[in-house]
N, C-alpha and C. Protein backbone atom coordinates (compact mmCIF):
# COMPACT_ATOMS: atom_id res chain seq x y z
N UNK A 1 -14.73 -38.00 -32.92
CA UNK A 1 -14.32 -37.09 -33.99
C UNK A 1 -13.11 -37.65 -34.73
N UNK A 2 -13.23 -38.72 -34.89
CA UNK A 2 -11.87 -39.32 -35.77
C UNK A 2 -11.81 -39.07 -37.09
N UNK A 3 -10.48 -38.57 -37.43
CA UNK A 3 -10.54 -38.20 -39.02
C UNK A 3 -11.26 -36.74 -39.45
N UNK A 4 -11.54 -36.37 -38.54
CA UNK A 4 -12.46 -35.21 -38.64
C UNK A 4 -11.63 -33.68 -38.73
N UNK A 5 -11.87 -32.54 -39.58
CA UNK A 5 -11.66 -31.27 -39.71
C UNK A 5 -12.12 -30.89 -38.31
N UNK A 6 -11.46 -29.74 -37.63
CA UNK A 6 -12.10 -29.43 -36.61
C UNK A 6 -12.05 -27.63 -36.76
N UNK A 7 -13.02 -26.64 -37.47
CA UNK A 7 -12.69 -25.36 -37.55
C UNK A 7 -13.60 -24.74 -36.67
N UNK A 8 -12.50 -23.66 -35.95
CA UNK A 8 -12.48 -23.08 -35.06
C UNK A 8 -13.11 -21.41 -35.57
N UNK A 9 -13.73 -21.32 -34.57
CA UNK A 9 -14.70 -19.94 -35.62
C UNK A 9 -14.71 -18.91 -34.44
N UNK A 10 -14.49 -17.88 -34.35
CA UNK A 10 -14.44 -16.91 -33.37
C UNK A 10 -13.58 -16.98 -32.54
N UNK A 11 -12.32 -17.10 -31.97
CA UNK A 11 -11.62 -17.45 -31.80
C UNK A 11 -11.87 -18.96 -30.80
N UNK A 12 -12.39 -19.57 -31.15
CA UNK A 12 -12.91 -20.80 -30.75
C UNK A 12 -13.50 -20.78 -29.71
N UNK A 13 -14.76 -20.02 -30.05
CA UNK A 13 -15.90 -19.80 -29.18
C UNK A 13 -17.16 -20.86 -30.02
N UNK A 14 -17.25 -20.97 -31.28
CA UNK A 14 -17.75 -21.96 -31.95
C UNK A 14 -16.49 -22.76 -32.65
N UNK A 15 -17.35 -23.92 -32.51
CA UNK A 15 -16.02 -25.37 -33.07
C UNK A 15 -17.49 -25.78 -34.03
N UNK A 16 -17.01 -26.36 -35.47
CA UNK A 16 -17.76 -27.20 -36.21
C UNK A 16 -17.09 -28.03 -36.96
N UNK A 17 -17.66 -29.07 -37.18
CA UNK A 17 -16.73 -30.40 -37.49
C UNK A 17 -17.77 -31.31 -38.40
N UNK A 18 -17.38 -32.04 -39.26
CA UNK A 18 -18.36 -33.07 -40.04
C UNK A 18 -17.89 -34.65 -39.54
N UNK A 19 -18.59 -35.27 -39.02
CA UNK A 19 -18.59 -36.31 -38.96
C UNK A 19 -18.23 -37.65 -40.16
N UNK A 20 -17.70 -38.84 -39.88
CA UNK A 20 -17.52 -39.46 -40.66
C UNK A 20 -19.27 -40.00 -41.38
N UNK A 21 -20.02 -40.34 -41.02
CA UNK A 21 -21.04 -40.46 -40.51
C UNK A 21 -21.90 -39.21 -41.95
N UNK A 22 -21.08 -38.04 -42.04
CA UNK A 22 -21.57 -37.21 -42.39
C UNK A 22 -22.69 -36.10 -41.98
N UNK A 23 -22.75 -36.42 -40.68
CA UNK A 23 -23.19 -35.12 -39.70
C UNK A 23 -22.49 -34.01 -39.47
N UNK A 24 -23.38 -32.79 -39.90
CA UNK A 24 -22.66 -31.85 -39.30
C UNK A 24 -22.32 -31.32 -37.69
N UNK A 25 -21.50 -30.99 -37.03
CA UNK A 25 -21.84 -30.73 -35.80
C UNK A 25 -21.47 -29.59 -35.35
N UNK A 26 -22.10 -28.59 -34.33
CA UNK A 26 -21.98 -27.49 -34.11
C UNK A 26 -22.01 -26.77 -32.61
N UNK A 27 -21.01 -26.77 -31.93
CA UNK A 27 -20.63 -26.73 -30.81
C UNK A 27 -19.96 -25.31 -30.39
N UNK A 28 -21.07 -24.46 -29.30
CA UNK A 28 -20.65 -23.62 -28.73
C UNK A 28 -19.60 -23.61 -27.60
N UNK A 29 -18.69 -22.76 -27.31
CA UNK A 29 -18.22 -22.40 -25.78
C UNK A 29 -18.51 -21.92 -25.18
N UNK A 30 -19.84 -21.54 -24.69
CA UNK A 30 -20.19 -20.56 -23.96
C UNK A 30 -20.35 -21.36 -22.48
N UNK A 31 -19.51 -20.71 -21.64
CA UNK A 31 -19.67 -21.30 -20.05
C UNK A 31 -20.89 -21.69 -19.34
N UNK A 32 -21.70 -20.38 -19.57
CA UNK A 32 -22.85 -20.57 -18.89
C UNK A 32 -23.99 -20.68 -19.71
N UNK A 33 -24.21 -21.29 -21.16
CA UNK A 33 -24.86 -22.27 -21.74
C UNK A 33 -25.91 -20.91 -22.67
N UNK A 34 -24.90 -19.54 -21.96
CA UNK A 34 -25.48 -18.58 -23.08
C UNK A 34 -25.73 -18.66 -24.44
N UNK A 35 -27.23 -17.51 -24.94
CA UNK A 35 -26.82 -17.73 -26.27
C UNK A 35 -25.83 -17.05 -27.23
N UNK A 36 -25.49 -17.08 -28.18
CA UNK A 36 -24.20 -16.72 -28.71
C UNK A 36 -24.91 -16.22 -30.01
N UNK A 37 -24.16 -15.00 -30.40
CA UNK A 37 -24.62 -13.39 -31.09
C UNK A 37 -23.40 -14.19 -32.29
N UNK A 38 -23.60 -13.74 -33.30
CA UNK A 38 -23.41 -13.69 -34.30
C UNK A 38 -23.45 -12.58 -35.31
N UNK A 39 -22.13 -11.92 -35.43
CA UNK A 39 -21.97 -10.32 -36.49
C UNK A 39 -22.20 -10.45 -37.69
N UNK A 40 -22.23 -9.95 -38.50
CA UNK A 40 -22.44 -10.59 -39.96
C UNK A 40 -21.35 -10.94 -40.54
N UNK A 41 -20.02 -10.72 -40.72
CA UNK A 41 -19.02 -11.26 -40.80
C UNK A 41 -19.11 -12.73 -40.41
N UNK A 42 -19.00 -12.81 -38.92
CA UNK A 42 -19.34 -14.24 -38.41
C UNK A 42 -20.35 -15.28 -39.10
N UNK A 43 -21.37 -15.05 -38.98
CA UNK A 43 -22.91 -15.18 -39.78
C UNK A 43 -22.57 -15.71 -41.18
N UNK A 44 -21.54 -14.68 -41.84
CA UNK A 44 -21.67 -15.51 -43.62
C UNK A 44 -20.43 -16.09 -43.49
N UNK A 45 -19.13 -15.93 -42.43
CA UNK A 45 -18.51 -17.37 -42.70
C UNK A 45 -18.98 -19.09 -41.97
N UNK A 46 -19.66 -18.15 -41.08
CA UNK A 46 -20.11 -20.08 -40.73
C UNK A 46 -21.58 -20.49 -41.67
N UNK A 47 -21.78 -19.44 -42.30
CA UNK A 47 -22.87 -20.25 -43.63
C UNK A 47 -21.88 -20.55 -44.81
N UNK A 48 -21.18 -19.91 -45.18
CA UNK A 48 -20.20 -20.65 -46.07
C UNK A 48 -19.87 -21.56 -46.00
N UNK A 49 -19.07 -21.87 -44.33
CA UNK A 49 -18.42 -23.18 -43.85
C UNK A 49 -19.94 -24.01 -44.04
N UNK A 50 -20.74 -23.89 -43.53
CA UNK A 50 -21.67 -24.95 -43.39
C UNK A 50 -22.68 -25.42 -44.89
N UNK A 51 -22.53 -24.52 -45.58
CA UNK A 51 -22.70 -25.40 -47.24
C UNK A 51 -21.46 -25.79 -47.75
N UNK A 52 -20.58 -25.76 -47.48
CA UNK A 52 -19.19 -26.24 -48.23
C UNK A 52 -19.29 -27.51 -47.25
N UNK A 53 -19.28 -28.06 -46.08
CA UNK A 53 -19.47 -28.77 -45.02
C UNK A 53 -20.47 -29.95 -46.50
N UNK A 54 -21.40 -29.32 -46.35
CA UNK A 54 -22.73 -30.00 -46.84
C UNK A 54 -22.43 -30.50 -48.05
N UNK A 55 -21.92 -29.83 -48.94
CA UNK A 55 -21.42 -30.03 -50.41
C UNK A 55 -20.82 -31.18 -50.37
N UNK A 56 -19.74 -31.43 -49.57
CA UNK A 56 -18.81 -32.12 -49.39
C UNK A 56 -19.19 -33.52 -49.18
N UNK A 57 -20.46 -33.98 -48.59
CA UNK A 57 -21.00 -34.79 -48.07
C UNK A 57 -21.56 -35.71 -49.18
């Protein structure tokens, strides 16, 4: 992750980051490899983040 943005989304229960590379990447915390719920609040800022991510590219 060098050079890389690293935003922290739920209180950093999701991490997403763009690669130099220009990959997006999208990384849960969940301990036990649960799946992870998403409110709608949550939901339209990590679609925001992730076309602005994309745009950027």
């Amino acid at each position: 992750m060098s050079k890389s943005t690293i935003y922290d989304l739920a209180s950093g229960e999701r991490v997403v980051w763009a690669k130099e590379s220009g990959a997006i990447m999208l990384k849960t915390r969940e301990p036990f490899g649960d799946p992870v719920e998403l409110g709608e609040e949550e939901a339209l800022e990590l679609g925001e983040l992730l076309v602005r991510l994309a745009q950027e590219r």
